[in-house]
Protein backbone atom coordinates (compact mmCIF):
# COMPACT_ATOMS: atom_id res chain seq x y z
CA UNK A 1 -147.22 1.91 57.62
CA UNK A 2 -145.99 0.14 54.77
CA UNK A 3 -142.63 -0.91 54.52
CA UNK A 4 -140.25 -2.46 52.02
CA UNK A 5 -138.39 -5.05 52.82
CA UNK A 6 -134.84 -6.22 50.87
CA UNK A 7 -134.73 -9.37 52.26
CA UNK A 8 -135.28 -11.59 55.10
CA UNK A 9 -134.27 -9.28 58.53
CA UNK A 10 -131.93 -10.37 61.14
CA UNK A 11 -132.95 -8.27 63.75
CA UNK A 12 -130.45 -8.33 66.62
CA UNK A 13 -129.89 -8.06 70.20
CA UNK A 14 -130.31 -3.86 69.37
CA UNK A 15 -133.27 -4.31 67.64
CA UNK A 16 -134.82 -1.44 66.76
CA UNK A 17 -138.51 -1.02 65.24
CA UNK A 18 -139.03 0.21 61.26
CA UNK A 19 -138.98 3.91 61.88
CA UNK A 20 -140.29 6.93 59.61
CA UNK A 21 -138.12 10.22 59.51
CA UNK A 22 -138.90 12.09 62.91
CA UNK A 23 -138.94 15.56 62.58
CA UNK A 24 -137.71 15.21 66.99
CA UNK A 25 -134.84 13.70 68.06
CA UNK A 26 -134.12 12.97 71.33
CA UNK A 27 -130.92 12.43 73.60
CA UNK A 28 -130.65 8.48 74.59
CA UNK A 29 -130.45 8.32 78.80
CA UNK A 30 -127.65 8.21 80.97
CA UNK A 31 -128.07 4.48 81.51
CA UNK A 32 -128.24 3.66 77.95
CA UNK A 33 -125.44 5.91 76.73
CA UNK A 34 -123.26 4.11 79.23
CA UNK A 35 -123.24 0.84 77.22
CA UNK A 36 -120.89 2.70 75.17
CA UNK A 37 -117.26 1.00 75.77
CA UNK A 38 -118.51 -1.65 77.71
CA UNK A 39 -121.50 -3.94 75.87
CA UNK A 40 -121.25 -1.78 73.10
CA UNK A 41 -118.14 -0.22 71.31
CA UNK A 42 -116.75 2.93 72.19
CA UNK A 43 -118.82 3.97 68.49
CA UNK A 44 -122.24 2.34 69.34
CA UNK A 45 -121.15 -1.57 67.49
CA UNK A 46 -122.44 -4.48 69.56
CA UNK A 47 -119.04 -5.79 71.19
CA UNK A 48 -119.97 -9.77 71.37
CA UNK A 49 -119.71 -11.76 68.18
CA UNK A 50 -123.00 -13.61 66.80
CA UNK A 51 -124.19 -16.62 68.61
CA UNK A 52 -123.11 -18.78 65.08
CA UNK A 53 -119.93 -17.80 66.46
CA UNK A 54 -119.85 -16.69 62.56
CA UNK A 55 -118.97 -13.17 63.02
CA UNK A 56 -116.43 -12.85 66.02
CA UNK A 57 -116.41 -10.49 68.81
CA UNK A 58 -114.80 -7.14 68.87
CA UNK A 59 -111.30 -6.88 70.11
CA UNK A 60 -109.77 -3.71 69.14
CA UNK A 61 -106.90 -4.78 69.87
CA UNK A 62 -104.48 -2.76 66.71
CA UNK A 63 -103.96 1.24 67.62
CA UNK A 64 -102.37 2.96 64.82
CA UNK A 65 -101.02 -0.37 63.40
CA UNK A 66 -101.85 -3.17 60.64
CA UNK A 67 -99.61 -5.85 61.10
CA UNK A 68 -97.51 -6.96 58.94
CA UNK A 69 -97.58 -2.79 57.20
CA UNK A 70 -94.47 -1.36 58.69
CA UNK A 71 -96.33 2.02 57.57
CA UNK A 72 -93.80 5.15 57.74
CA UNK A 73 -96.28 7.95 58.60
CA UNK A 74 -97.77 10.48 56.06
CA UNK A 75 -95.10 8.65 53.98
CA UNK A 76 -98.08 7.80 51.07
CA UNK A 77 -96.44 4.02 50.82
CA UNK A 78 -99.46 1.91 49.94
CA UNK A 79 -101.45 -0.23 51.61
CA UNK A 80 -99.98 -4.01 53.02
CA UNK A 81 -102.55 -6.78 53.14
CA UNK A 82 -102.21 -8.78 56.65
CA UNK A 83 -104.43 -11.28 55.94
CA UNK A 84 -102.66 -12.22 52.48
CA UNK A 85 -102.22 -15.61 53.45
CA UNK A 86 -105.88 -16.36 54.27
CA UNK A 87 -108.47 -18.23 51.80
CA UNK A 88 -112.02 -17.97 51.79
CA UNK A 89 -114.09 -19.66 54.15
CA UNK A 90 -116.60 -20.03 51.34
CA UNK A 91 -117.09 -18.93 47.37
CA UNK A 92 -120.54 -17.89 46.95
CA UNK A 93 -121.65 -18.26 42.82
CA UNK A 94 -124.71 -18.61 41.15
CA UNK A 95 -125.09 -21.73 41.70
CA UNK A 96 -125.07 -22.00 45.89
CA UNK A 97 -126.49 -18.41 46.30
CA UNK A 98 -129.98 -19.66 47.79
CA UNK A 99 -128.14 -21.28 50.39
CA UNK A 100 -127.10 -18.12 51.84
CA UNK A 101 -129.48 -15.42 49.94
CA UNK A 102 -130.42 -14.13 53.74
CA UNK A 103 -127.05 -12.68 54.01
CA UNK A 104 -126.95 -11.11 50.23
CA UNK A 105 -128.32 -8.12 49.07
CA UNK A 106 -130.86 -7.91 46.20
CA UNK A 107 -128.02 -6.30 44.11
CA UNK A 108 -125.71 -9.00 44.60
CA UNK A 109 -128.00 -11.79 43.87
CA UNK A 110 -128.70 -9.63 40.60
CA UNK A 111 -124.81 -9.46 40.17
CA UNK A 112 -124.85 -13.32 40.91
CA UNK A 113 -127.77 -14.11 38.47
CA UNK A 114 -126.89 -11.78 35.76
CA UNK A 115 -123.08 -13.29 35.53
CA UNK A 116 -123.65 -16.72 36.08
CA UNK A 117 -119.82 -17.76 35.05
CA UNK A 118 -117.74 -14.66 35.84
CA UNK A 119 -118.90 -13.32 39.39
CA UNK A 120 -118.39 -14.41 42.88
CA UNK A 121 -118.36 -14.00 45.89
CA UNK A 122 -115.29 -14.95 48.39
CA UNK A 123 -115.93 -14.78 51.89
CA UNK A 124 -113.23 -14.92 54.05
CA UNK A 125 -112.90 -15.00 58.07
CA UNK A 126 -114.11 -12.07 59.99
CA UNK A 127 -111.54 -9.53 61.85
CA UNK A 128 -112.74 -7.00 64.29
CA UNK A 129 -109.14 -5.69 65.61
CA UNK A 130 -108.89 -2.19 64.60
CA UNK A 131 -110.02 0.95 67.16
CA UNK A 132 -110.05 4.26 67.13
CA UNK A 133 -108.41 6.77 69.22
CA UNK A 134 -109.91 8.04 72.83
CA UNK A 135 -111.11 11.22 71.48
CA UNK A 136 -113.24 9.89 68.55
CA UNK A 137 -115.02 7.44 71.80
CA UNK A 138 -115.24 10.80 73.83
CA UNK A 139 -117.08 12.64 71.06
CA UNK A 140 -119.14 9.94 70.48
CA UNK A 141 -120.54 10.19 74.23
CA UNK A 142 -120.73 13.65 74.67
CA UNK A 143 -123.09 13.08 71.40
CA UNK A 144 -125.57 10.31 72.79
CA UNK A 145 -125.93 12.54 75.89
CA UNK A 146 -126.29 16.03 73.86
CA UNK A 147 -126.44 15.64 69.92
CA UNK A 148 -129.95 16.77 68.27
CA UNK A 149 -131.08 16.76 64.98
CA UNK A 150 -132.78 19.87 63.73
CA UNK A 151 -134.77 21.67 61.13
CA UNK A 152 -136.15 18.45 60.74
CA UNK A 153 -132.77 16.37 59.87
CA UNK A 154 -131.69 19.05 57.70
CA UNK A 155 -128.95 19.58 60.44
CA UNK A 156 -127.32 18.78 63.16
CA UNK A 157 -126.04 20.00 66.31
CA UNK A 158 -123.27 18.55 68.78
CA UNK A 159 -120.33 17.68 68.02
CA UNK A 160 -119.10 16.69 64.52
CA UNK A 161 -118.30 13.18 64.38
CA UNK A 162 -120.70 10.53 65.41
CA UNK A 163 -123.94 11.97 66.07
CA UNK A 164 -125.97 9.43 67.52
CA UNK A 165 -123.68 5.94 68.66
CA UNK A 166 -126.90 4.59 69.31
CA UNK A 167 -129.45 5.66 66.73
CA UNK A 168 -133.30 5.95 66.97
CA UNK A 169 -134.14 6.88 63.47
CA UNK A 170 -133.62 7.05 60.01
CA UNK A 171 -132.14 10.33 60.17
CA UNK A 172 -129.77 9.94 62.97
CA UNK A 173 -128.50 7.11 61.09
CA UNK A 174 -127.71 8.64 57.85
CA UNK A 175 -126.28 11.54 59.63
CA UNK A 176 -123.88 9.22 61.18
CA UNK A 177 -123.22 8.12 57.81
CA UNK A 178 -122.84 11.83 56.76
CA UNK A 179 -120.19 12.41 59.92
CA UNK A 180 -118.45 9.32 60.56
CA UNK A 181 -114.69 9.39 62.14
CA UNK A 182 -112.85 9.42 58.93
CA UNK A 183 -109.66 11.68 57.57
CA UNK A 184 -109.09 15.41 59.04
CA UNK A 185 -106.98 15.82 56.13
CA UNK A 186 -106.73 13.69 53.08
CA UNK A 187 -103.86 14.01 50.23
CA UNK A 188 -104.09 11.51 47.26
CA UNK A 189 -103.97 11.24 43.53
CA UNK A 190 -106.89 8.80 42.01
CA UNK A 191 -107.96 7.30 38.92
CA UNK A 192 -111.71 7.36 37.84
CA UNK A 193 -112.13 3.94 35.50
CA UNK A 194 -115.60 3.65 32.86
CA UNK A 195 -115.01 0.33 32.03
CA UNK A 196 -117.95 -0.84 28.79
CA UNK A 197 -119.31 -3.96 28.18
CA UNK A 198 -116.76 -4.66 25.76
CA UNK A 199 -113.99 -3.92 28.12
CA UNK A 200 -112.81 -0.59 27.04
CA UNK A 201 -112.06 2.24 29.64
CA UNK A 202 -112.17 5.89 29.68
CA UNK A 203 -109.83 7.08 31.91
CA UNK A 204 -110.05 10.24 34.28
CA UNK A 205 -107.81 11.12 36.75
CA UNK A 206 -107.68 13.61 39.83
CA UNK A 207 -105.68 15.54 42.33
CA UNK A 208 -107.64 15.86 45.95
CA UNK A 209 -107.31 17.93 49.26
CA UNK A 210 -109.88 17.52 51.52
CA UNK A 211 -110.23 19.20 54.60
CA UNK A 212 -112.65 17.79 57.29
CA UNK A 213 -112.67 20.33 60.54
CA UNK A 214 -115.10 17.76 61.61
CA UNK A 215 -112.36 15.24 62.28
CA UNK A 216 -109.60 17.39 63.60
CA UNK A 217 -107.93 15.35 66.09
CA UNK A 218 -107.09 18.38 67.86
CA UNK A 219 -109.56 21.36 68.35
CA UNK A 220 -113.21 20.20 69.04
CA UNK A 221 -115.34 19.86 66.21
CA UNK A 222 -118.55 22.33 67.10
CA UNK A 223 -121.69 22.43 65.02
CA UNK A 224 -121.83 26.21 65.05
CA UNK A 225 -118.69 26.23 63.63
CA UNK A 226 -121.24 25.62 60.57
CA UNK A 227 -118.86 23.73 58.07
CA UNK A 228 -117.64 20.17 58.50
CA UNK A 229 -115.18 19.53 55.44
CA UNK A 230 -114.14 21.25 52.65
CA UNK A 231 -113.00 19.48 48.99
CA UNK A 232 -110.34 21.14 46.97
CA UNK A 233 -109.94 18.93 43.75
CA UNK A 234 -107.88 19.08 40.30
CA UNK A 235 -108.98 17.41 37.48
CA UNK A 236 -105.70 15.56 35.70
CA UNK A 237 -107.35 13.56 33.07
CA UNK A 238 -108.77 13.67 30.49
CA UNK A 239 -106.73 16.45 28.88
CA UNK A 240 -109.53 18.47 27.72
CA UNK A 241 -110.27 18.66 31.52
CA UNK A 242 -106.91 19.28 32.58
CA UNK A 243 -106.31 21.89 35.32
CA UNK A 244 -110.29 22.06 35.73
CA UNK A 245 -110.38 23.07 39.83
CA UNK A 246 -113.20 22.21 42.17
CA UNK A 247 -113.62 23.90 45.48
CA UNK A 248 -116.69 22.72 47.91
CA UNK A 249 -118.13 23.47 51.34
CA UNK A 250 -120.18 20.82 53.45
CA UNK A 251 -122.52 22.09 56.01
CA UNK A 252 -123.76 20.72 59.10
CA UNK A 253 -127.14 22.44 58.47
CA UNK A 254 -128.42 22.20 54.69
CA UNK A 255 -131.52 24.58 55.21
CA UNK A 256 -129.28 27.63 57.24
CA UNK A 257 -126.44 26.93 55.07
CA UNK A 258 -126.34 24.91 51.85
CA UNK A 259 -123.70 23.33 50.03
CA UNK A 260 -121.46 25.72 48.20
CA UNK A 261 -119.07 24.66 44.93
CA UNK A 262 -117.22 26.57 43.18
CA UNK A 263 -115.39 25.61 39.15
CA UNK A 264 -111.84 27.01 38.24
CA UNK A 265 -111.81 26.68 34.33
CA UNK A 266 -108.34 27.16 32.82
CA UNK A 267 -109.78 27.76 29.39
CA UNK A 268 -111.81 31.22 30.58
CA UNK A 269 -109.72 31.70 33.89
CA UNK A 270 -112.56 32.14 35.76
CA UNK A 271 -114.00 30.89 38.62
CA UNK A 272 -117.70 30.50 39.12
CA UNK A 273 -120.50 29.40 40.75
CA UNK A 274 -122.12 25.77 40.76
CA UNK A 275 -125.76 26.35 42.53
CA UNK A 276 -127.22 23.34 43.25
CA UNK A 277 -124.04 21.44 42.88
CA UNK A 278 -124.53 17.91 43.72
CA UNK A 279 -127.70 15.30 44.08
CA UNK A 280 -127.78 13.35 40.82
CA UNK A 281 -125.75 15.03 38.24
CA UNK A 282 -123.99 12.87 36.15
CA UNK A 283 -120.54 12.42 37.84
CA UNK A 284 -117.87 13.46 35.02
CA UNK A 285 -116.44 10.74 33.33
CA UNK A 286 -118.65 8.20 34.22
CA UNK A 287 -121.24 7.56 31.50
CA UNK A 288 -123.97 8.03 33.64
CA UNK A 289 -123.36 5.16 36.06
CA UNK A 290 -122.44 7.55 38.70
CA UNK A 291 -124.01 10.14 39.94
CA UNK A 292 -122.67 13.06 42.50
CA UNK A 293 -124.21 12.51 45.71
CA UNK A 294 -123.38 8.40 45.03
CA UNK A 295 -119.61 9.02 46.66
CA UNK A 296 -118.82 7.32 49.64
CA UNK A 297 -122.56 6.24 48.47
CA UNK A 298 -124.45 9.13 49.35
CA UNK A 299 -123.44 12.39 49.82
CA UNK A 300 -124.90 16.20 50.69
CA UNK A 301 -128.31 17.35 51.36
CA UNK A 302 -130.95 14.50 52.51
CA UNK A 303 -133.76 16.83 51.35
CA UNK A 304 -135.32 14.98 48.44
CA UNK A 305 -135.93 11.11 50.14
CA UNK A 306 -137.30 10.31 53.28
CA UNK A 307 -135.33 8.32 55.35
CA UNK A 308 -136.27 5.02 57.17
CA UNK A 309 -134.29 2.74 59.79
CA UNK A 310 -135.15 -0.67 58.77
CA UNK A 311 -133.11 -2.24 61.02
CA UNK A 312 -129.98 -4.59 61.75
CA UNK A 313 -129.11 -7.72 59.37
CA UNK A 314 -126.13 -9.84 59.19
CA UNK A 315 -124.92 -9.99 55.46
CA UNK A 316 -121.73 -10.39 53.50
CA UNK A 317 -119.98 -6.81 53.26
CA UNK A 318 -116.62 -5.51 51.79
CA UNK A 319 -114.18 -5.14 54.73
CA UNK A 320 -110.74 -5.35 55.70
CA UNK A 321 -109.64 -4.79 51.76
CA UNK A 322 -106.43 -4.22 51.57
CA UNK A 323 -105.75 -6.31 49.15
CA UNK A 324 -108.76 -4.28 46.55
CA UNK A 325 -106.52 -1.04 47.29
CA UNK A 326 -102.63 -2.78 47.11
CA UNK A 327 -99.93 -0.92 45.17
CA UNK A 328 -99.11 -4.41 43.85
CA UNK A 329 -102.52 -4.85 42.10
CA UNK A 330 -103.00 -3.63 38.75
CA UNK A 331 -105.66 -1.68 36.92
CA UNK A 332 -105.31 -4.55 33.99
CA UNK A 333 -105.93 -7.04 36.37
CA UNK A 334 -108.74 -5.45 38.67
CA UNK A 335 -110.73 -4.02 35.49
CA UNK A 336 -112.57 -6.85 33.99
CA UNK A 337 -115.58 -6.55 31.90
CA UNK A 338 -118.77 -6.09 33.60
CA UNK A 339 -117.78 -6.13 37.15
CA UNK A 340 -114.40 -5.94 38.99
CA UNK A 341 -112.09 -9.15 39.64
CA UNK A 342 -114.17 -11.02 42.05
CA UNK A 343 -110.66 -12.55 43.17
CA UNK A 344 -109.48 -9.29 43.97
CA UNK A 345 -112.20 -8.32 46.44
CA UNK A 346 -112.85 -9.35 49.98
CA UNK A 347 -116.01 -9.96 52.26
CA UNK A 348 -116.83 -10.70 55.57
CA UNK A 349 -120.08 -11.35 56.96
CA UNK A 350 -120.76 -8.85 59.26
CA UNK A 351 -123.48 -6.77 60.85
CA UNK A 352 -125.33 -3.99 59.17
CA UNK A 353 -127.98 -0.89 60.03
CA UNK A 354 -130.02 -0.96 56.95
CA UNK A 355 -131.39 2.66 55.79
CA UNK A 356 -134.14 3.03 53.19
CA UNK A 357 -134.88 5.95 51.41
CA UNK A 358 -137.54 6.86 49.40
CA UNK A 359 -138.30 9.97 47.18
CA UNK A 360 -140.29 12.27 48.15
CA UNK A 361 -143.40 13.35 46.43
CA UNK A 362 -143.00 16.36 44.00
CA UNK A 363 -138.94 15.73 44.25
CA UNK A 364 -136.75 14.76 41.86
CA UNK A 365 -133.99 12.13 41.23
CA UNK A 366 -132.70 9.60 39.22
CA UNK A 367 -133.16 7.02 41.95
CA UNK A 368 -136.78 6.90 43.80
CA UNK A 369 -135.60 4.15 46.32
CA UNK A 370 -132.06 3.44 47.72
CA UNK A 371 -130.85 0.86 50.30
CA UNK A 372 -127.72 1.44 52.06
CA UNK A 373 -125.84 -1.00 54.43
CA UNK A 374 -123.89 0.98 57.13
CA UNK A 375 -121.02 -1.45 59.17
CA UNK A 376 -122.12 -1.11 62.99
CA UNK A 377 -118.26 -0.75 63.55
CA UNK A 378 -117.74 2.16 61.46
CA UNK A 379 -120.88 3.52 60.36
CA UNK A 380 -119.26 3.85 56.94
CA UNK A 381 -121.86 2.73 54.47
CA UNK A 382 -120.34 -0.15 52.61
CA UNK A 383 -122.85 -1.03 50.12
CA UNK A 384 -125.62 0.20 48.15
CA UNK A 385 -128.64 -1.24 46.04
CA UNK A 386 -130.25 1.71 44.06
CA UNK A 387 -133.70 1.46 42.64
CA UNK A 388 -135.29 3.32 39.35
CA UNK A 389 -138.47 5.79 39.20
CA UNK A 390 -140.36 2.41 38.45
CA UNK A 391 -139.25 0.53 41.49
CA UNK A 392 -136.87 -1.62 39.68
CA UNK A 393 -133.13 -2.44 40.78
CA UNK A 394 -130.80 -0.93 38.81
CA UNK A 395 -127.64 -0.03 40.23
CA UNK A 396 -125.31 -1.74 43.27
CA UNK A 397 -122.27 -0.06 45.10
CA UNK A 398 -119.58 -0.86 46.22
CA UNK A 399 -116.78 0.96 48.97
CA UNK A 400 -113.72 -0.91 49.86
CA UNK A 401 -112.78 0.53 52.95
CA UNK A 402 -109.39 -0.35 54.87
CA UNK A 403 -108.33 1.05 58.39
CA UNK A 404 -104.87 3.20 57.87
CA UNK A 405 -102.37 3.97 60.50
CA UNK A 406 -102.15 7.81 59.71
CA UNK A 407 -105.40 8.50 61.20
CA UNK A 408 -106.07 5.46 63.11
CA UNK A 409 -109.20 4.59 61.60
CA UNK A 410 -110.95 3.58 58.22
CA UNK A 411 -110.34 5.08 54.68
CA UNK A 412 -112.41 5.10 51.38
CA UNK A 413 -110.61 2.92 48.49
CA UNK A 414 -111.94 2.01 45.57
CA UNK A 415 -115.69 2.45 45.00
CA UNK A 416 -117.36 0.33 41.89
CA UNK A 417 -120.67 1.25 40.75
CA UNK A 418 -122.25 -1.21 38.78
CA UNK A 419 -125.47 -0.73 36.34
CA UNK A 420 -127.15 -3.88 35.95
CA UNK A 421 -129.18 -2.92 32.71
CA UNK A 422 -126.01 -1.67 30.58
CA UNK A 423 -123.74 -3.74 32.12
CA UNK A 424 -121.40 -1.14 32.60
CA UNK A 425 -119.64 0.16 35.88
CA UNK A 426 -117.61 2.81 37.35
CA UNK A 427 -113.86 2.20 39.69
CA UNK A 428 -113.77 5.87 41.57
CA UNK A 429 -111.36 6.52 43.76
CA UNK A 430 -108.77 3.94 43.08
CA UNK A 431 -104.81 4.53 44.24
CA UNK A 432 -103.19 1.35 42.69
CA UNK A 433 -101.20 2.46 40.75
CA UNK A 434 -100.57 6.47 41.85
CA UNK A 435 -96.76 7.32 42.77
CA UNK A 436 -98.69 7.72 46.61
CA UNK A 437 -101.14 5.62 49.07
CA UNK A 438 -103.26 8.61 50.27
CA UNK A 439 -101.69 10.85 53.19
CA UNK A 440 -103.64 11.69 55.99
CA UNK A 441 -103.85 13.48 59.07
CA UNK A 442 -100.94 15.14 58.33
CA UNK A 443 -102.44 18.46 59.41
CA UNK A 444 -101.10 20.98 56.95
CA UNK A 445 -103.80 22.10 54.78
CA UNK A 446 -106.38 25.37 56.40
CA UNK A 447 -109.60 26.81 55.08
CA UNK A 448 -107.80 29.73 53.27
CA UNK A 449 -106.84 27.00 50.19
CA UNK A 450 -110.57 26.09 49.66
CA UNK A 451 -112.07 29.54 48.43
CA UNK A 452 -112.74 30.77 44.95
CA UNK A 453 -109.81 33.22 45.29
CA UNK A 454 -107.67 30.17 46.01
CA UNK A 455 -108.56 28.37 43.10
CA UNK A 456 -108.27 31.54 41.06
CA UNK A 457 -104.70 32.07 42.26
CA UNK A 458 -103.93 28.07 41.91
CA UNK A 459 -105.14 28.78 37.92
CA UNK A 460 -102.89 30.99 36.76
């Protein structure tokens, strides 16, 4: 079997062997599941630090608390930086990126090479203090012993956040990509940037509800139960889209019960049907350097690429960015021409799952190869290289996610997604400068808003 490598692979102490998409998955044994909490995180992350002592143990030693961020619950204040007094460790440029190009991605070393005199890369110590709560580490067993993919990785069955803490194969790892412990419910206002060459920006803008049954902290989050979030989304800017509504349903199953999305348009006050919403459309607003299944760096059905664990690597990640998603940054600031403000962003070297996929024969996409680099802590995917029809890089991703006391575990900030050809890029998701940090977990949102009757209603 022929496989692609993206670099040099650090394979570690959980090595696991370059596997195709299995159409079986099977339950990992008693024994094995039982390094969960005790050699391994609670989550399935390899608790000792490297043996370069350069990425540190795990400690978990923060519950529901940043220091430093005297956070008032579901109070939307923004996000505090606790490591604002820290400098990097190292500054990676064009110029010393060979040193350390077994740690980079192939889309950062393009970033690197491309803007020799503008981009860097500051690394700053690594942090590995934030846990999350008992129930998310007793789902996460009950999974290794019992969670099975079926209708060959189309779905899922168990229980709805982290499938597989110790995954055998390509599709068990995306689909812990797909359901990682994240926000039950999420309220937030966010600003879309399309930032040109030239340094001009068209501005969107966007009011969100998301509900995610799959992360209720309360009731048990059962497969059968057949949908694991819903999205319930109002388009602010630009004024010819104002008042636009989105409703969506994600499944646990994508053959038995696809994606549904629904459009509110306040200029025909109707509601309709989107079939097929999703894969790569053109994200709104984002001359084309975004596509729809690109947020949070992939999203919805895995039908149309086939999915390969590559394995583990240590590389330089986004993590622990607080400072990327501060109320006290600005747009002006953050916004600079080609690429965000390299000062503004944070990376750790840390250890990754890297997941290849590849498009299928007779399928089609925009992308025919994607890389994604999932933190072992989280199994958020941080980072994404994205590869044309011809096999060429064109794209790299970027999520800065921070952990947030409301839900006692890690949130999506800004996302940048950066064409290398045009030079253009995309800030999604961004809170700066809303009146409100994101609210979550506060519990008061139910599956009656996110129907097309709701959206009607919401219209008029």
């Amino acid at each position: 079997m022929k496989i692609t490598r993206t670099g040099v692979m650090l394979v570690t102490a959980l090595a696991v062997n370059v596997v195709a998409v299995s159409t079986v998955s099977a339950q990992v044994s008693p024994a094995e599941a039982a390094k969960l909490g005790k050699e391994l995180t609670c989550v399935g992350a390899e608790q000792a630090g490297n043996a370069a002592g350069t990425i540190p143990p795990y400690t978990g030693k923060y519950l529901g608390e940043v220091p430093g961020w005297n956070h008032v619950k579901f109070s939307g204040d923004q996000p505090v930086d606790p490591y604002a007094a820290e400098k990097p460790i190292l500054v990676i440029t064009a110029q010393n990126m060979a040193e350390h190009a077994d740690k980079l991605t192939e889309g950062q070393k393009a970033l690197l090479k491309r803007y020799p005199t503008t981009y860097k890369m500051n690394i700053y110590p690594g942090h590995r203090d934030y846990r999350y709560p008992d129930y998310v580490c007793k789902r996460a067993m009950s999974n290794a012993l019992n969670a099975k993919l079926v209708d060959d990785g189309m779905g899922v069955e168990g229980l709805g956040q982290v499938p597989f803490p110790i995954p055998k194969n390509g599709m068990e790892l995306l689909w812990n990509h797909q359901l990682p412990a994240r926000a039950w419910t999420e309220e937030k206002t966010s600003d879309l940037a399309s930032v040109l060459p030239n340094g001009s920006i068209g501005w969107g803008r966007a009011y969100g509800r998301g509900l995610s049954q799959a992360n209720s902290p309360t009731v048990e989050p059962k497969t059968e139960d057949k949908i694991q979030a819903m999205g319930n989304n109002t388009t602010l800017k630009p004024a010819r889209d104002n008042g636009v509504i989105s409703i969506s349903h994600e499944p646990y199953n994508f053959l038995t019960n696809p994606r549904q999305a629904w459009s509110y348009s306040p200029s025909t006050r109707r509601v309709r049907l989107l079939p097929g919403y999703g894969y790569d459309q053109p994200m709104i607003g984002t001359n084309g350097t975004m596509t729809v299944d690109e947020d949070r760096l992939f999203n919805g059905s895995p039908e149309r690429f086939s999915w390969k664990l590559v394995g583990k690597r240590e590389i330089y990640i986004p993590a622990n960015t607080y400072k990327a998603n501060a109320g006290t940054v600005k747009y002006a600031d953050m916004l600079t021409p080609n690429h965000p403000n390299p000062d503004l962003m944070r990376y750790e070297l840390r250890r990754v799952w890297v997941l290849e996929a590849d498009l299928k024969e007779g399928y089609r996409h925009v992308y025919g190869k994607r890389v994604m680099f999932i933190d072992e802590d989280t199994w958020h995917t941080v980072m994404a290289d994205n590869y044309d029809a011809r096999g060429q890089l064109w794209k790299h991703a970027m999520v800065n996610y921070y952990y947030h006391p409301d839900m006692s575990a890690w949130q999506a900030g800004s996302q940048f997604f950066m064409d290398l050809n045009s030079g253009q890029y995309t800030g999604y998701g961004m809170t700066n400068e809303a009146k409100k940090g994101p609210i979550l977990n506060e519990g008061t949102f139910t599956p009656d808003q996110y129907t097309a009757d709701a959206a009607r209603a919401k219209g008029r």
